[in-house]
Protein backbone atom coordinates (compact mmCIF):
# COMPACT_ATOMS: atom_id res chain seq x y z
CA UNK A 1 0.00 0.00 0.00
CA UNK A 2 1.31 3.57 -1.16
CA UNK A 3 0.82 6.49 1.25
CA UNK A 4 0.02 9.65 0.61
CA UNK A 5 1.53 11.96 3.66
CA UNK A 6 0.81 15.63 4.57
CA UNK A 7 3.77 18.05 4.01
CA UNK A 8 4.75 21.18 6.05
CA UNK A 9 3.27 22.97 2.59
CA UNK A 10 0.00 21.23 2.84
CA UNK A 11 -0.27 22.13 6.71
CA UNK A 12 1.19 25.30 6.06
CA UNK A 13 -1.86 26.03 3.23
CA UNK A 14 -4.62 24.74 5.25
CA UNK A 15 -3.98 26.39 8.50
CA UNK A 16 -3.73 30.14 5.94
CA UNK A 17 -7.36 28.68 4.51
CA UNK A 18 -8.60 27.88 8.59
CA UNK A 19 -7.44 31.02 9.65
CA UNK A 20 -9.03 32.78 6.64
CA UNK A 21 -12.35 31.39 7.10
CA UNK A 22 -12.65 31.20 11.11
CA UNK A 23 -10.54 33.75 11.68
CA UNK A 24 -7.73 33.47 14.77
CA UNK A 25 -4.34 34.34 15.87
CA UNK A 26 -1.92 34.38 12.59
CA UNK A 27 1.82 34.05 13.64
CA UNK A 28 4.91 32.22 12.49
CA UNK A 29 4.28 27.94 13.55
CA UNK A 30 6.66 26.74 16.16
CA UNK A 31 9.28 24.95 13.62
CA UNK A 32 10.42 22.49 15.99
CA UNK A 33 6.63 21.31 17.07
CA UNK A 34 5.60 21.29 13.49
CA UNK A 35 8.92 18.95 11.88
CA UNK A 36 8.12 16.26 14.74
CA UNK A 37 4.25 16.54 14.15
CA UNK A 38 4.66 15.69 10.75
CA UNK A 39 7.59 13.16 11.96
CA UNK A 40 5.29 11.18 13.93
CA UNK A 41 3.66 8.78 11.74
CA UNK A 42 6.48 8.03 9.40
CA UNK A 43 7.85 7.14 12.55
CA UNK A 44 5.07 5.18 13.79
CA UNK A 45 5.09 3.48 10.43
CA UNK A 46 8.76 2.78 10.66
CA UNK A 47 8.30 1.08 14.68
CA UNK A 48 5.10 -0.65 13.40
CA UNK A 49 4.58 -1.45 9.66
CA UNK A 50 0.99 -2.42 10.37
CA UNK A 51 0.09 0.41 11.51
CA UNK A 52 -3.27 1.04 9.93
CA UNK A 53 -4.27 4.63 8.45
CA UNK A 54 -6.83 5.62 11.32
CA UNK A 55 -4.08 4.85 13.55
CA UNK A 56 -1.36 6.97 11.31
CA UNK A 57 -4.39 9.41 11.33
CA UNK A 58 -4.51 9.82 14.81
CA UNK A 59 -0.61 10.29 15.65
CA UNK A 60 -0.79 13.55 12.95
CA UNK A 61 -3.61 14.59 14.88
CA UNK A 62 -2.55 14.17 18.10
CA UNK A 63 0.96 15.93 17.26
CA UNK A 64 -1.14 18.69 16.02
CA UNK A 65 -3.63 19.23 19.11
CA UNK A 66 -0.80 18.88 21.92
CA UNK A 67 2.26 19.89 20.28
CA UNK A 68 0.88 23.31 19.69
CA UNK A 69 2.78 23.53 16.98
CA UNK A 70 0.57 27.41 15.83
CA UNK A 71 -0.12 30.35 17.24
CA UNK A 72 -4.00 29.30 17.31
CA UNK A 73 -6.18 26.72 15.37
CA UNK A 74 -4.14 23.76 16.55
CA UNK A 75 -7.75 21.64 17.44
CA UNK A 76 -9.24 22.80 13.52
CA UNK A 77 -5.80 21.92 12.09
CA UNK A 78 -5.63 18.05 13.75
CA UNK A 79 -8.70 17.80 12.49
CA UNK A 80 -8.32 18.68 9.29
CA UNK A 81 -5.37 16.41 9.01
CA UNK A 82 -7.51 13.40 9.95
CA UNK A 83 -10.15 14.46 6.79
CA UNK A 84 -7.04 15.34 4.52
CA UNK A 85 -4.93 12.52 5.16
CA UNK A 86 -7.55 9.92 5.19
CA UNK A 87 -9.15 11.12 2.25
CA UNK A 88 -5.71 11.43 -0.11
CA UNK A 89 -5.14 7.66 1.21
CA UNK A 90 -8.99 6.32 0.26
CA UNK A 91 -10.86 7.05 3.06
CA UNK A 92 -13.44 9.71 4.31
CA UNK A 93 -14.20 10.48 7.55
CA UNK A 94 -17.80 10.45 8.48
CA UNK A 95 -18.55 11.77 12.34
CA UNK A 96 -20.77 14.52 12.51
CA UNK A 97 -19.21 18.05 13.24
CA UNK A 98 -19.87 18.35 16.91
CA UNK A 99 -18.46 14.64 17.68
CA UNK A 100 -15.38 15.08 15.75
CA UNK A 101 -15.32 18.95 17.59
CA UNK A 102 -15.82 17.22 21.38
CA UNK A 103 -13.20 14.28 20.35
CA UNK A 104 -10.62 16.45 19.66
CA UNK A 105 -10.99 18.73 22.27
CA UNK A 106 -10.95 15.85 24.70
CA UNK A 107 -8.04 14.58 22.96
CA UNK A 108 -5.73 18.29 23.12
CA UNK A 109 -7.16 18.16 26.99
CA UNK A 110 -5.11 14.92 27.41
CA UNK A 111 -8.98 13.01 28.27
CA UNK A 112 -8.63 10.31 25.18
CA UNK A 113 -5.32 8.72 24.35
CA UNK A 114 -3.96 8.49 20.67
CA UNK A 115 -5.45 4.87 20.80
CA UNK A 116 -8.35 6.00 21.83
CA UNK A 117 -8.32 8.13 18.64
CA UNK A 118 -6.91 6.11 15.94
CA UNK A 119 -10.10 3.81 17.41
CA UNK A 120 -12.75 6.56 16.96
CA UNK A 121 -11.51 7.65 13.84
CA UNK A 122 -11.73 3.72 12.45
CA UNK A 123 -15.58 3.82 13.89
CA UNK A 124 -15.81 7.29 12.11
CA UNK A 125 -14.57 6.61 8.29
CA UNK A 126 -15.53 4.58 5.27
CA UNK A 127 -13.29 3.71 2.17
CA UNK A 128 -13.93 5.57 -0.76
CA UNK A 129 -14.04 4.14 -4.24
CA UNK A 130 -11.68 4.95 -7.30
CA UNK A 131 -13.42 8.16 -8.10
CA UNK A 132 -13.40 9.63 -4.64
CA UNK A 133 -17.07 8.42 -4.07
CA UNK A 134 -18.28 6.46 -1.09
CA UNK A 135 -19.30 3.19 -2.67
C-alpha cells in the first residue's frame, strides 16, 4: 500500500485557509513542534509497519492538538489532518461536526489517548471508491 503523507506545505496552506475562514491568531508555527508533528507517523510506520491509516491518522492529529505547533487553530488543524490525510489515502471520515469537535478537544485536553483516537476515527470513516465516491 502507497501512502500519501501531509507536508509542512500542505499544513502550512490549510492552517492560511482555517485562519481565513474562522478567523484566529496568525503568527509564524513553532518549527520544531511542526517537523516532529509531521515526523510522527512516518515514525510510527517505521516502529510498526501495520500500523493502519486511522491509527497513522490519529498520531498527525494528536501531534497537532498537543504539540501546539501554531499560534491558534491547533484543534481545527488536527482535524483537518484526519479528513485530509484519510481522504488522499482512500478514506473519508464520516462523524458529525460536533463529535469530531468534542473528540478532539478531549483529545488536546489529554482526556482520550492516541489509541483511543486512531479507534474513533476507524468507527468514524468509510473507504472511498476509485473516483473519490463512497461506494
Amino acid at each position: 500500500m502507497s501512502i500519501f503523507w501531509l507536508t509542512q506545505r500542505d499544513i502550512r496552506h490549510f492552517y492560511a485557509e482555517l485562519l481565513s475562514e474562522h478567523g484566529g491568531l496568525a503568527g509564524a508555527p513553532n518549527e520544531g513542534a511542526l517537523d516532529s508533528t509531521l515526523a510522527r507517523p512516518h515514525n510510527l510506520l517505521a516502529y510498526e509497519p501495520e500500523s493502519s491509516l486511522a491509527r497513522l491518522a490519529a498520531s498527525y492529529a494528536f501531534g497537532f492538538a498537543r504539540n501546539h505547533c501554531f499560534p491558534d487553530g491547533n484543534k481545527r488543524i488536527a482535524l483537518t489532518a484526519i479528513g485530509v490525510f484519510l481522504y488522499v489515502n482512500g478514506k473519508e471520515l464520516i462523524a458529525s461536526e460536533t463529535d469530531a469537535a468534542l473528540t478532539i478537544e478531549s483529545v488536546a485536553g489529554g482526556e482520550t489517548s492516541e489509541e483511543e483516537l486512531a479507534a474513533w476515527i476507524e468507527g468514524n470513516s468509510r473507504l472511498l471508491d476509485d473516483a473519490g465516491q463512497v461506494p
